[in-house]
Protein backbone atom coordinates (compact mmCIF):
# COMPACT_ATOMS: atom_id res chain seq x y z
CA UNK A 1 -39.71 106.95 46.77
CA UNK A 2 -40.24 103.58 45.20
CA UNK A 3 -42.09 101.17 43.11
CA UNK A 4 -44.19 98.19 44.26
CA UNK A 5 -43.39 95.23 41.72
CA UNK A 6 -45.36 92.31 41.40
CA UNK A 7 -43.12 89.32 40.41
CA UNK A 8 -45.77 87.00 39.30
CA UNK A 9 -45.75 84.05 41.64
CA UNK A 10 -45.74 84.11 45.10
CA UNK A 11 -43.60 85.17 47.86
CA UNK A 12 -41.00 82.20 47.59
CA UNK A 13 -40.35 83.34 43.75
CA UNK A 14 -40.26 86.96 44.50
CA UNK A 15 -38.17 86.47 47.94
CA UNK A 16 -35.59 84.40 45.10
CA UNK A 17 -36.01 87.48 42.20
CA UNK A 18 -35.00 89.68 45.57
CA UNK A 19 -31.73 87.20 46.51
CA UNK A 20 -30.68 86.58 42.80
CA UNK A 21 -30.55 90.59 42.49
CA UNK A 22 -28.62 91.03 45.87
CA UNK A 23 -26.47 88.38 43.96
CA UNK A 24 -26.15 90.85 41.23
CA UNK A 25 -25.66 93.72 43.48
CA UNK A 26 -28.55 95.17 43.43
CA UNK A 27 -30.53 95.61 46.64
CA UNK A 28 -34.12 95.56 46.95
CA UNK A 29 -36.95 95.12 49.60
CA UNK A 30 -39.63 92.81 50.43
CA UNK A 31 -42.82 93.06 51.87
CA UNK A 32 -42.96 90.06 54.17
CA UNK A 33 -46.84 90.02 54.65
CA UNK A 34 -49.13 88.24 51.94
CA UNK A 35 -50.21 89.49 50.03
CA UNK A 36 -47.52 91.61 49.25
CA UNK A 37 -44.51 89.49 49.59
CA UNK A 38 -45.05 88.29 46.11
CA UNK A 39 -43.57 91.95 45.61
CA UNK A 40 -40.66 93.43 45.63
CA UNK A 41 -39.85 97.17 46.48
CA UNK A 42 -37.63 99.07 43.72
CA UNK A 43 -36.24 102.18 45.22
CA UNK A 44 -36.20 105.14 42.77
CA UNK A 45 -32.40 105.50 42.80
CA UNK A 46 -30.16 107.30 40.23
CA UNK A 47 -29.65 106.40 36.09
CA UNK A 48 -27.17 104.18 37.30
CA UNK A 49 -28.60 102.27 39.89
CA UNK A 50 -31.59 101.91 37.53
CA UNK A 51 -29.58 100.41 34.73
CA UNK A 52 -27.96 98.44 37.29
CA UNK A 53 -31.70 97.26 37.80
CA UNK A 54 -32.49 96.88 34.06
CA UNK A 55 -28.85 94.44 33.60
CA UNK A 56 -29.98 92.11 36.50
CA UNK A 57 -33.74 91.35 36.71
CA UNK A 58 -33.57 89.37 33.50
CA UNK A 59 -31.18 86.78 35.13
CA UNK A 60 -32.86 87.08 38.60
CA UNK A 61 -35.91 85.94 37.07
CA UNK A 62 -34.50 83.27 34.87
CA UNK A 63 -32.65 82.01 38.20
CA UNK A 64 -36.27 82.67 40.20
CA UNK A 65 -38.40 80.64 37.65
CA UNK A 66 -35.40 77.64 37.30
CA UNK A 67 -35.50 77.28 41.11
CA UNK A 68 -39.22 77.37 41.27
CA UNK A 69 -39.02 74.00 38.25
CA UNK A 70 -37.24 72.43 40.99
């Protein structure tokens, strides 16, 4: 089971949300079809692979959105 998530932008910022989590060790999936590659797919894993989650999106993002600036 999983959990489509919509990272706001389009499939360039959510394929960098997806590498600055693999970064972070956490490993997610992408949809590589518009419009669903501005997703990413969130596996429903254990309490620790979900607070694994919940410690690296924030910086993921903030790495996403700084790379998009560029």
């Amino acid at each position: 089971n999983f959990v489509a998530v919509d990272c706001g932008g389009d499939g360039a910022f959510a394929k960098a949300v997806l590498e600055g989590l693999g970064k972070r060790g956490v490993f997610v999936r992408m949809p590589f079809v518009t419009p669903q590659n501005r997703c990413i797919r969130i596996g429903a894993g254990t309490p620790a692979d979900l607070d694994a989650l919940a410690e690296a999106l924030p910086g993921a993002l903030e790495e996403a959105r700084g790379s998009s600036a560029a």
